[in-house]
N, C-alpha and C. Protein backbone atom coordinates (compact mmCIF):
# COMPACT_ATOMS: atom_id res chain seq x y z
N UNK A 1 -9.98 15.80 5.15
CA UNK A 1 -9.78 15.47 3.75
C UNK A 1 -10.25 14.03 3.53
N UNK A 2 -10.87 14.06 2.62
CA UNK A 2 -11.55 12.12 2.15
C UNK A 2 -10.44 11.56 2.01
N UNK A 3 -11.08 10.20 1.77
CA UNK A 3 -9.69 9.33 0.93
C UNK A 3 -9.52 9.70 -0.47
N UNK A 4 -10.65 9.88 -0.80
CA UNK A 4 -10.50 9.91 -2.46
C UNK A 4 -9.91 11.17 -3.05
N UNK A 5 -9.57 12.43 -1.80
CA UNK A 5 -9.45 13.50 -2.57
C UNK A 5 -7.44 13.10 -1.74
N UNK A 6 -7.66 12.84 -0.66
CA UNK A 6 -5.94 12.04 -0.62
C UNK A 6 -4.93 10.88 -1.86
N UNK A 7 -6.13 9.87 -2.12
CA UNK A 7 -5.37 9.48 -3.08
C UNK A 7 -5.16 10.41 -4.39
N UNK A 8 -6.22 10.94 -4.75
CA UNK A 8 -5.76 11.95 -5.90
C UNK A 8 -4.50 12.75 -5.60
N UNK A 9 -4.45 13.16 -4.42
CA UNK A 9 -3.37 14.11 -4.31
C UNK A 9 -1.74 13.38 -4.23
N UNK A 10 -2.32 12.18 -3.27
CA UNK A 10 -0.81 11.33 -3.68
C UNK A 10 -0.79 10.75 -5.11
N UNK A 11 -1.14 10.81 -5.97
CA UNK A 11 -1.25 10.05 -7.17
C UNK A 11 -0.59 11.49 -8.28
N UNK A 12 -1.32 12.29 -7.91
CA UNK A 12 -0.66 13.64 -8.87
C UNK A 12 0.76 14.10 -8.34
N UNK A 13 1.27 13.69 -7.56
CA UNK A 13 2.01 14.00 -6.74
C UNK A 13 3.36 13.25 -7.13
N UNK A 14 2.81 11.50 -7.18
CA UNK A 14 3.76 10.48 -8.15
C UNK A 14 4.31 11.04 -9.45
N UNK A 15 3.41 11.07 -9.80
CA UNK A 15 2.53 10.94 -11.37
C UNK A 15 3.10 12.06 -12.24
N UNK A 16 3.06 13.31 -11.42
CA UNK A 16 2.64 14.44 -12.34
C UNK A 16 1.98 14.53 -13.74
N UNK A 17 0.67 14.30 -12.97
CA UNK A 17 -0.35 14.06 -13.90
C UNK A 17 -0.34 13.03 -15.14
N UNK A 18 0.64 12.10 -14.30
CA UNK A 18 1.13 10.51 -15.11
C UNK A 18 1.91 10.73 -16.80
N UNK A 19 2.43 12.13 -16.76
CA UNK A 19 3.31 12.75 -17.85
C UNK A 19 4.34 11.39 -17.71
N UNK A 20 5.04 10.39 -16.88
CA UNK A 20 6.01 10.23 -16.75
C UNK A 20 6.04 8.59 -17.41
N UNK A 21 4.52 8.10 -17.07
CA UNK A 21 4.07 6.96 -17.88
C UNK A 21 4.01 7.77 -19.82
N UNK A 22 3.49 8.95 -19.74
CA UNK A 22 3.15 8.76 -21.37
C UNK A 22 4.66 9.18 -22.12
N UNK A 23 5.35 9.54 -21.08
CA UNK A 23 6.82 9.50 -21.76
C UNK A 23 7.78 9.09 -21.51
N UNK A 24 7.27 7.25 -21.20
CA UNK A 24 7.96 6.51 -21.55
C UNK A 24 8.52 6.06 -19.90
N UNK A 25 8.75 6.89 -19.35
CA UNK A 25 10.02 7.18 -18.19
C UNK A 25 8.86 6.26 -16.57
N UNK A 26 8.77 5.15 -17.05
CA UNK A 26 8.22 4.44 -16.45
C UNK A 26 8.72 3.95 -14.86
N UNK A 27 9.78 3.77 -14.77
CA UNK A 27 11.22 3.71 -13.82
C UNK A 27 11.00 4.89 -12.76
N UNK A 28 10.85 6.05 -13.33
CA UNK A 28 10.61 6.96 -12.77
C UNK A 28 9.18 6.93 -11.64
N UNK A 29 8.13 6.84 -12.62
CA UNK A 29 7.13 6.86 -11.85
C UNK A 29 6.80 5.17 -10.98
N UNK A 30 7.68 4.37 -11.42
CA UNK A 30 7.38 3.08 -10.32
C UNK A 30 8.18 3.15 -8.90
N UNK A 31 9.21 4.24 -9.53
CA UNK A 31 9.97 4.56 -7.69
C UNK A 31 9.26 5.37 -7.09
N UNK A 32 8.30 6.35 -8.10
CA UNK A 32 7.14 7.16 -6.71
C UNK A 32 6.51 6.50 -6.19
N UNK A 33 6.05 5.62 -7.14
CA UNK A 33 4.90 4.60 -6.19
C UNK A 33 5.38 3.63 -5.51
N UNK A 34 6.68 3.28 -5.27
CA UNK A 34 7.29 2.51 -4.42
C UNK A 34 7.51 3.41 -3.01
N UNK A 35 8.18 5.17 -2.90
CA UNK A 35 8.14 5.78 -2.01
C UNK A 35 6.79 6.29 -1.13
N UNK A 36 5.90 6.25 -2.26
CA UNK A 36 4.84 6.46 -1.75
C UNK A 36 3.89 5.57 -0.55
N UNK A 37 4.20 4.05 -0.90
CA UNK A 37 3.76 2.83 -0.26
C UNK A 37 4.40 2.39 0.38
N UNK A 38 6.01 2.72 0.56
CA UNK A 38 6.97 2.23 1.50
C UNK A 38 6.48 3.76 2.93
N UNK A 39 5.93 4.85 2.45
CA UNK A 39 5.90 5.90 3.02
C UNK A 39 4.31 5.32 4.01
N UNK A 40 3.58 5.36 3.23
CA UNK A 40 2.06 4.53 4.41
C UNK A 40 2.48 3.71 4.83
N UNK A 41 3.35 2.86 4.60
CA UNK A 41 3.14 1.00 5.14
C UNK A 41 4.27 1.51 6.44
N UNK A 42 5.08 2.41 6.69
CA UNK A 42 5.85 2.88 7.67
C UNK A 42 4.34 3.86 8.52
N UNK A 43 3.98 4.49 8.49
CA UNK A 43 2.81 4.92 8.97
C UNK A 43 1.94 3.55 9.57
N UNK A 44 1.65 2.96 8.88
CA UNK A 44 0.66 1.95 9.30
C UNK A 44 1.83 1.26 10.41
N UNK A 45 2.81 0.43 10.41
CA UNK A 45 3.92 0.13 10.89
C UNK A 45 4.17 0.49 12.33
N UNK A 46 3.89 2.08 12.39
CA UNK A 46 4.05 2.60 13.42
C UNK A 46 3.26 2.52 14.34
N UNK A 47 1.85 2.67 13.88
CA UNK A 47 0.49 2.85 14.75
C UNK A 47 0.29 1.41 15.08
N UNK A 48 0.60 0.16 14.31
CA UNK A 48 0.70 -1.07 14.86
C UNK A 48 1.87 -1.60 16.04
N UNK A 49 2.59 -0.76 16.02
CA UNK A 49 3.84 -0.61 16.98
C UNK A 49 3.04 0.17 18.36
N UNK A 50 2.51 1.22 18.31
CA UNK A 50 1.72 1.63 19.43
C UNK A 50 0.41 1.08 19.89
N UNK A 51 -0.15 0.40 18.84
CA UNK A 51 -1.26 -0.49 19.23
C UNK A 51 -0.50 -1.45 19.97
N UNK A 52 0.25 -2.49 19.70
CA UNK A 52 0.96 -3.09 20.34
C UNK A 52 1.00 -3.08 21.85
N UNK A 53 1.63 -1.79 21.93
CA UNK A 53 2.30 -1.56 23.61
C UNK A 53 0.89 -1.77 24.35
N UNK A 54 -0.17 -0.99 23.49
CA UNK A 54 -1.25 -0.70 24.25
C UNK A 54 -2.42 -1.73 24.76
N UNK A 55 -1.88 -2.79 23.49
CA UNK A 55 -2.66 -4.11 24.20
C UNK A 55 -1.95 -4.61 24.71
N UNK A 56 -0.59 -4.89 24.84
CA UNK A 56 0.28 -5.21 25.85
C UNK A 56 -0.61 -4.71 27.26
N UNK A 57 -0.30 -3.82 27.63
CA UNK A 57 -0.98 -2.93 28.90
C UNK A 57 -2.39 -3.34 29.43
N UNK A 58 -2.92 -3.68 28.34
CA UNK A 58 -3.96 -3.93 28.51
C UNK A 58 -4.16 -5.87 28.59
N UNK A 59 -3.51 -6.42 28.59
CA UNK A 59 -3.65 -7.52 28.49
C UNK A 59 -4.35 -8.42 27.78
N UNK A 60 -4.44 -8.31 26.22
CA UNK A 60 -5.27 -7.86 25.16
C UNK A 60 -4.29 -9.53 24.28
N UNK A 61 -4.14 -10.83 24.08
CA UNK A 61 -3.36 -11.25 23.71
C UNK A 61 -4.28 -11.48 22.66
N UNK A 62 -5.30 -11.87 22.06
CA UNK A 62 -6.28 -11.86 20.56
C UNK A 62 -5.62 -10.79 20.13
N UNK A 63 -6.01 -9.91 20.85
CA UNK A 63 -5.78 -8.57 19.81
C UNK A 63 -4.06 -8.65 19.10
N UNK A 64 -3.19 -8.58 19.74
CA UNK A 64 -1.87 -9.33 19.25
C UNK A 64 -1.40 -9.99 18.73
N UNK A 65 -2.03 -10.91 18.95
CA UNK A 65 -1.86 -12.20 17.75
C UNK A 65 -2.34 -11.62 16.38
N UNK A 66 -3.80 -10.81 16.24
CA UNK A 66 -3.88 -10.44 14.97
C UNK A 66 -3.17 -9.00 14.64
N UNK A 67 -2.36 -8.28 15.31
CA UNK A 67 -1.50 -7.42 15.38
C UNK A 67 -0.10 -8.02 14.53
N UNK A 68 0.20 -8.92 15.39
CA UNK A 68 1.61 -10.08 14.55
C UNK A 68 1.15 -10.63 13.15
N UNK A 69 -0.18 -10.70 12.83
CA UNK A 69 -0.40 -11.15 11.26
C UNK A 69 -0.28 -9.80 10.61
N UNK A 70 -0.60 -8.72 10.79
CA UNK A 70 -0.65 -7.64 10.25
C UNK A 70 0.65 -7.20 10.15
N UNK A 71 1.25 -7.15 11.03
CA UNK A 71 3.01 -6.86 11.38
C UNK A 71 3.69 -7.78 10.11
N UNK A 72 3.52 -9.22 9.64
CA UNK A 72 3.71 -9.98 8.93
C UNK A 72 3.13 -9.75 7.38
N UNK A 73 2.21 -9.10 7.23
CA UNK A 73 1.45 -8.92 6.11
C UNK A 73 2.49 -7.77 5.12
N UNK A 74 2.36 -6.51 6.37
CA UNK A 74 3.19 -5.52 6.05
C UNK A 74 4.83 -5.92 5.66
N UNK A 75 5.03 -6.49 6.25
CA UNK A 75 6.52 -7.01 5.92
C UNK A 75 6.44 -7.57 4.18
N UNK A 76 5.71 -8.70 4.15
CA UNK A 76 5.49 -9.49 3.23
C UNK A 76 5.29 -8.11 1.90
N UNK A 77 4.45 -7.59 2.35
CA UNK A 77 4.16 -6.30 1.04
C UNK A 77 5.49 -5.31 1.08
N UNK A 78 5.72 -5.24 1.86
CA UNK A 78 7.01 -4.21 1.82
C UNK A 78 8.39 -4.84 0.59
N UNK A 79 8.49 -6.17 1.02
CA UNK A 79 9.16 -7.29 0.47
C UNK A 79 8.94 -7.04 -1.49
N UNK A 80 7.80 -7.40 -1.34
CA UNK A 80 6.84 -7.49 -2.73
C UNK A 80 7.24 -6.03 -3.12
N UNK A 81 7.54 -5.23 -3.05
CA UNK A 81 7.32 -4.02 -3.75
C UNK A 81 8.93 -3.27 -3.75
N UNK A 82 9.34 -3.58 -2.33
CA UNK A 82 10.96 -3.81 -2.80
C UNK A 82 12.11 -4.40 -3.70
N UNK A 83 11.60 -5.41 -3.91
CA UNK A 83 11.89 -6.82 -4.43
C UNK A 83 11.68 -6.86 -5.48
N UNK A 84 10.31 -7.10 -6.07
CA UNK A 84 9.06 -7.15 -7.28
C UNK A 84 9.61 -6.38 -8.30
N UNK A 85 9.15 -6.60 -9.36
CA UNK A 85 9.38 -6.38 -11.18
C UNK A 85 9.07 -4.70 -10.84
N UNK A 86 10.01 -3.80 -11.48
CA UNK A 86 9.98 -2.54 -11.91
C UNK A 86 9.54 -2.56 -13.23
N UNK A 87 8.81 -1.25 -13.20
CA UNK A 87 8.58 -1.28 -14.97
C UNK A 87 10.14 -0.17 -15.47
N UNK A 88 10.25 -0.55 -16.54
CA UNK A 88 11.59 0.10 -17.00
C UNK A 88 12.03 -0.80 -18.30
N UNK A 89 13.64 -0.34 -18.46
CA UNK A 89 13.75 -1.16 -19.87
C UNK A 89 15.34 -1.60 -19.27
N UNK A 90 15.19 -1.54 -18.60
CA UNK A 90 16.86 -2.08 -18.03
C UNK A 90 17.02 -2.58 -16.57
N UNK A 91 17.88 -3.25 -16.47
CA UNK A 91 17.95 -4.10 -14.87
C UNK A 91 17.35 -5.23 -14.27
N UNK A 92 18.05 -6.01 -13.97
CA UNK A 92 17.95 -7.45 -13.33
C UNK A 92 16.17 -7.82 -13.38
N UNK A 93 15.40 -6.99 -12.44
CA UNK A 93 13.80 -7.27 -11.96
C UNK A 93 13.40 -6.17 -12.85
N UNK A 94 13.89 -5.77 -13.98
CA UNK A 94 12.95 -4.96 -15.08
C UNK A 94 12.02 -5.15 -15.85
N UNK A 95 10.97 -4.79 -16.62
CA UNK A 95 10.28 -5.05 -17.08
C UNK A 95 9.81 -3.69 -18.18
N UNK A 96 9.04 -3.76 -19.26
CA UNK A 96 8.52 -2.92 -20.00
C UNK A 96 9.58 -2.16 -20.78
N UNK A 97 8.77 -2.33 -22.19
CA UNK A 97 9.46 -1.39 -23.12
C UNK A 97 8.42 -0.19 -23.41
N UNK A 98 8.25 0.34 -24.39
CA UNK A 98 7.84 1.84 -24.63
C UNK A 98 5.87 0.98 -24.47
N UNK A 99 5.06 1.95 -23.73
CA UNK A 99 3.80 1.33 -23.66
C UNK A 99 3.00 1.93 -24.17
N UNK A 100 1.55 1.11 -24.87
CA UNK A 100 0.74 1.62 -25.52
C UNK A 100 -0.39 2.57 -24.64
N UNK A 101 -1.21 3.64 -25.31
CA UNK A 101 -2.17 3.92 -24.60
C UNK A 101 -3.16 3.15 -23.60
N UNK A 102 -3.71 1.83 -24.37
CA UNK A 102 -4.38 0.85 -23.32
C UNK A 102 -3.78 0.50 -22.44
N UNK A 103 -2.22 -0.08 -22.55
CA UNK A 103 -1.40 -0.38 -21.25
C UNK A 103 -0.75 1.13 -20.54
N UNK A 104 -1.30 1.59 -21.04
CA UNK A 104 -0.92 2.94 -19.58
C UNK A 104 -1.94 3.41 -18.83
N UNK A 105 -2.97 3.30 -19.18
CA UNK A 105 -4.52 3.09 -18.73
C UNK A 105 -4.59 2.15 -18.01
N UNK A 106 -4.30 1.36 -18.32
CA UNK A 106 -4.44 -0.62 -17.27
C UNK A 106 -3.26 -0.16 -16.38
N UNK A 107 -2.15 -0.32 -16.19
CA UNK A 107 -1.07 0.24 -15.62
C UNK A 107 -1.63 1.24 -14.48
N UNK A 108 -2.02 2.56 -14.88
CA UNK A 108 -2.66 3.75 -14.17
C UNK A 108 -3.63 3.78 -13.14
N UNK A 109 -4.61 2.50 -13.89
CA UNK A 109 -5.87 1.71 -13.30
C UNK A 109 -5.50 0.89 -11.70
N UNK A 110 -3.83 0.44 -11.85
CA UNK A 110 -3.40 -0.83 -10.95
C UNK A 110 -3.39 0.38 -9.88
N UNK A 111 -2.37 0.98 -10.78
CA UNK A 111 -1.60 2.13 -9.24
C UNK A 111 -2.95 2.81 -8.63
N UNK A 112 -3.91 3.35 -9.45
CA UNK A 112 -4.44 4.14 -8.65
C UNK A 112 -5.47 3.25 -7.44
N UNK A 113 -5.71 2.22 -7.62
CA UNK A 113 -6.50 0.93 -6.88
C UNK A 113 -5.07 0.70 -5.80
N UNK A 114 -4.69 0.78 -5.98
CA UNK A 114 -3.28 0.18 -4.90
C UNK A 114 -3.08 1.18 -4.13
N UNK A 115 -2.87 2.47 -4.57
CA UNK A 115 -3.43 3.44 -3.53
C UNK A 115 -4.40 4.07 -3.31
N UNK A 116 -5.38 3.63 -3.38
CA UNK A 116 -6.77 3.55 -2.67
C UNK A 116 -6.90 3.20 -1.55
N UNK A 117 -6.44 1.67 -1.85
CA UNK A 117 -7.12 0.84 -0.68
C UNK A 117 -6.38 1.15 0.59
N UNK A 118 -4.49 1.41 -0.18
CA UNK A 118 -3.72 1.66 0.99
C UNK A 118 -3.93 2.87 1.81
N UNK A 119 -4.51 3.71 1.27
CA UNK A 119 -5.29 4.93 2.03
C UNK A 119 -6.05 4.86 2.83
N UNK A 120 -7.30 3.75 2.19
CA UNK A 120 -8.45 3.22 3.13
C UNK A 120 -7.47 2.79 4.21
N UNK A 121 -6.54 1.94 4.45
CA UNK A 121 -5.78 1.11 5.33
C UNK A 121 -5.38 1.90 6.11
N UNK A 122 -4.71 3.24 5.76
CA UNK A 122 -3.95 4.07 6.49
C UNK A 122 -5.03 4.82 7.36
N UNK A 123 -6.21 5.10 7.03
CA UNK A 123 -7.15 5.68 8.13
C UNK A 123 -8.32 4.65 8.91
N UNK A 124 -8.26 3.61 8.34
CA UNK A 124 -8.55 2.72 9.44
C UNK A 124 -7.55 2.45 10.41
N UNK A 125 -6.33 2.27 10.52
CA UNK A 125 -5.34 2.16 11.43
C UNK A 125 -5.42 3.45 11.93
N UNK A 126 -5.71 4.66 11.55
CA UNK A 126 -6.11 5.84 12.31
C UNK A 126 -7.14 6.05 13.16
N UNK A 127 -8.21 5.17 12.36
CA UNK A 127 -9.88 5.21 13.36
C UNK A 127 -9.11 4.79 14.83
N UNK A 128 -8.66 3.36 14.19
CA UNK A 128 -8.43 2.29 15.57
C UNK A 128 -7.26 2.46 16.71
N UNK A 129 -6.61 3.18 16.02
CA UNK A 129 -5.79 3.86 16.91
C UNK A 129 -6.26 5.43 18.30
N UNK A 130 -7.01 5.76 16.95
CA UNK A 130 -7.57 7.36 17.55
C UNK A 130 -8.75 6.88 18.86
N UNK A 131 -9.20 5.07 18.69
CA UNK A 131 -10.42 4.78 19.28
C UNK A 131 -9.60 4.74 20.86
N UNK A 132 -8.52 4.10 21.00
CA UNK A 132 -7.61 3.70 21.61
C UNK A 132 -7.17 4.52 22.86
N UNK A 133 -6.89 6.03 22.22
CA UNK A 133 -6.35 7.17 22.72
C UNK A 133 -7.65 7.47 23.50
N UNK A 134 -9.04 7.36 23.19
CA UNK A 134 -9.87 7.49 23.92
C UNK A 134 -10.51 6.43 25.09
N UNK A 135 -9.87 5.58 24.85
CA UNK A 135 -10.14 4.67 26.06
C UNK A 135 -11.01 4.05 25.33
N UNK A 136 -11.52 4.00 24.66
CA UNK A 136 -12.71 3.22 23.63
C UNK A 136 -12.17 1.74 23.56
N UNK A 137 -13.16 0.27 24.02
CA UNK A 137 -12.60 -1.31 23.81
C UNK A 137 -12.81 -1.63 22.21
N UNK A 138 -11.47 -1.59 21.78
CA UNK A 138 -11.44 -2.23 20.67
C UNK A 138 -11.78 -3.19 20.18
N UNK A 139 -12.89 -3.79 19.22
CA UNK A 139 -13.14 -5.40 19.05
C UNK A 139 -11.90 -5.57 17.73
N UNK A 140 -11.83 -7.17 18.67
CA UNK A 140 -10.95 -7.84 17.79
C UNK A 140 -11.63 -7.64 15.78
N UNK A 141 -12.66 -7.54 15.57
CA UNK A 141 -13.03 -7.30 14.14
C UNK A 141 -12.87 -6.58 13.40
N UNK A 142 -12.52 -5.52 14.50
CA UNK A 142 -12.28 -4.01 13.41
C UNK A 142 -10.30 -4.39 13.32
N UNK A 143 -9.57 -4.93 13.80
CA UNK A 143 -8.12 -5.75 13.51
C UNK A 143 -8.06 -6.42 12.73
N UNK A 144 -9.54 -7.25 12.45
CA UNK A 144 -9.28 -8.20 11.31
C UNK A 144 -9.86 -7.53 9.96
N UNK A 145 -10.66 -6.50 10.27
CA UNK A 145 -10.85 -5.47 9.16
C UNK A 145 -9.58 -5.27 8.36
N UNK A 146 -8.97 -4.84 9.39
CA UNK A 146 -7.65 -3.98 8.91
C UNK A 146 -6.41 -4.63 8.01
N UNK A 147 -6.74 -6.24 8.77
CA UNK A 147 -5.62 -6.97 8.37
C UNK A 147 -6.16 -7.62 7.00
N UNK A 148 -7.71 -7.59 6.61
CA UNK A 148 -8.04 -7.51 5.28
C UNK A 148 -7.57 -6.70 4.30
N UNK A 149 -7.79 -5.38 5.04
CA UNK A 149 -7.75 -4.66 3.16
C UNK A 149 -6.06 -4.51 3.51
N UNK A 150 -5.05 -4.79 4.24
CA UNK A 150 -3.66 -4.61 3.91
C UNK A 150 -3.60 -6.12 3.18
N UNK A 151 -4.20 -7.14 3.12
CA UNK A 151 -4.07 -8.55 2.14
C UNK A 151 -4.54 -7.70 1.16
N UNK A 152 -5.67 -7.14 1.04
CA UNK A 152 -6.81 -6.64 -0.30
C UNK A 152 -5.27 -5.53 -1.07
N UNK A 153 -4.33 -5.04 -0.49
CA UNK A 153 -3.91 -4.13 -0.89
C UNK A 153 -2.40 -4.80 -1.64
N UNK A 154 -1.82 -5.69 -0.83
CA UNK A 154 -1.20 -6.58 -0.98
C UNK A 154 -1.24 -8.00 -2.40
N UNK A 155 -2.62 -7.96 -2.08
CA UNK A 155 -2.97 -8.58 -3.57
C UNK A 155 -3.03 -7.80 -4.84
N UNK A 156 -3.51 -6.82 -5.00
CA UNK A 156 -3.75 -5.46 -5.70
C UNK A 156 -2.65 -5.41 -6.12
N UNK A 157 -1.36 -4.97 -5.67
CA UNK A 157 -0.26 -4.68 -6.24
C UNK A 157 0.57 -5.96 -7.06
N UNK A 158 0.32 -7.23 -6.30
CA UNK A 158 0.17 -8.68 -7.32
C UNK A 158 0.17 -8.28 -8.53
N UNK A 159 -1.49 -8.16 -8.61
CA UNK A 159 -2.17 -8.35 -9.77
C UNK A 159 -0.90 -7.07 -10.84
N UNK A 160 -0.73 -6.00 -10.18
CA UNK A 160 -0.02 -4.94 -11.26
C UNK A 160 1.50 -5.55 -11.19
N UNK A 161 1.74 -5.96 -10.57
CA UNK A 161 3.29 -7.03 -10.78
C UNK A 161 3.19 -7.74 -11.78
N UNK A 162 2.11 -8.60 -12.22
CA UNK A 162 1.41 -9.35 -12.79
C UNK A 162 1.52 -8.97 -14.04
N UNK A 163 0.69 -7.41 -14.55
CA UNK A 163 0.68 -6.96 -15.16
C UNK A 163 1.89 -6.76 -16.05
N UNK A 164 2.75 -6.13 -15.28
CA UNK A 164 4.48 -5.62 -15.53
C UNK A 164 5.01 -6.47 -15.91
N UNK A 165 4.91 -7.91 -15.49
CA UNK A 165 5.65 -9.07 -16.35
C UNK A 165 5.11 -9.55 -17.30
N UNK A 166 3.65 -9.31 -17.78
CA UNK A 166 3.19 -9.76 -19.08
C UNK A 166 3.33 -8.69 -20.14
N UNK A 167 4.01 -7.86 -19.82
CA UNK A 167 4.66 -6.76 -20.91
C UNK A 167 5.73 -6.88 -21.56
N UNK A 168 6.39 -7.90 -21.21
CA UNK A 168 7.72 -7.92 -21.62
C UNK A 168 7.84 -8.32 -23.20
């Protein structure tokens, strides 16, 4: 399955067909996309947990060190999205009242870019893992690949945090 036909499917899946943004029930669909990204970033989490051991074994300490930024990145985003402005109309870190067509479009636009990239993320940590299982030498670049688009993904959701508080 592509990425693009995965994120569609996790996105309709949130979303139901984003009925939940055009009626209003915004709260709703920001806890899918919170389960949804707490659900990869535990995936990614894991395979960085077995990469780990495996450069352990291997005596691999570059590779680790950029393993521990990634380990740190993920935290940091996990944080951000735990933490971070809900859209809704009630509660402490709330945000948004009833939204217009353009802002559910811009809104729709964030999420579906946020899980994109985190998709891309989730099967590159699959390439590099799967390379692993084959005995294949990992270069340190394809780690710092990785530990890009989880910043690239990490920023992304910013920017729609961003968004959520200039609604108010």
């Amino acid at each position: 399955m592509s990425a693009a036909s995965m994120t569609i499917t996790s996105v309709m899946k949130i979303y139901g067909q984003y009925q939940a943004y055009k009626n209003s029930k915004i709260r709703e669909t920001d806890k899918g996309l919170r389960e949804e990204i707490g659900r990869r970033t535990d995936i990614i989490l894991t395979h960085v947990n077995t990469l780990e051991n495996r450069f352990l074994e291997s005596s691999l300490a570059s590779h680790i060190l950029v393993l521990n930024k990634i380990r740190e990145c993920l935290t940091d985003f996990s944080n951000d999205v735990q933490f971070g402005i809900v859209g809704g109309s009630s509660g402490v870190n709330s945000s948004v009242k009833k939204l217009k067509k353009k802002q559910i479009q811009s809104l729709i636009t964030h999420d579906l870019a946020v899980l994109e990239r985190l998709v891309k993320s989730t099967h590159k940590v699959n390439f590099i893992v799967d390379l692993t299982n084959k005995d294949e030498e990992i270069s340190r670049s394809e780690l710092l690949e990785l530990e890009q688009q989880l910043n690239g993904v990490k920023n992304r959701y910013s920017d729609r945090v961003t968004f959520l508080g200039e609604l108010k």
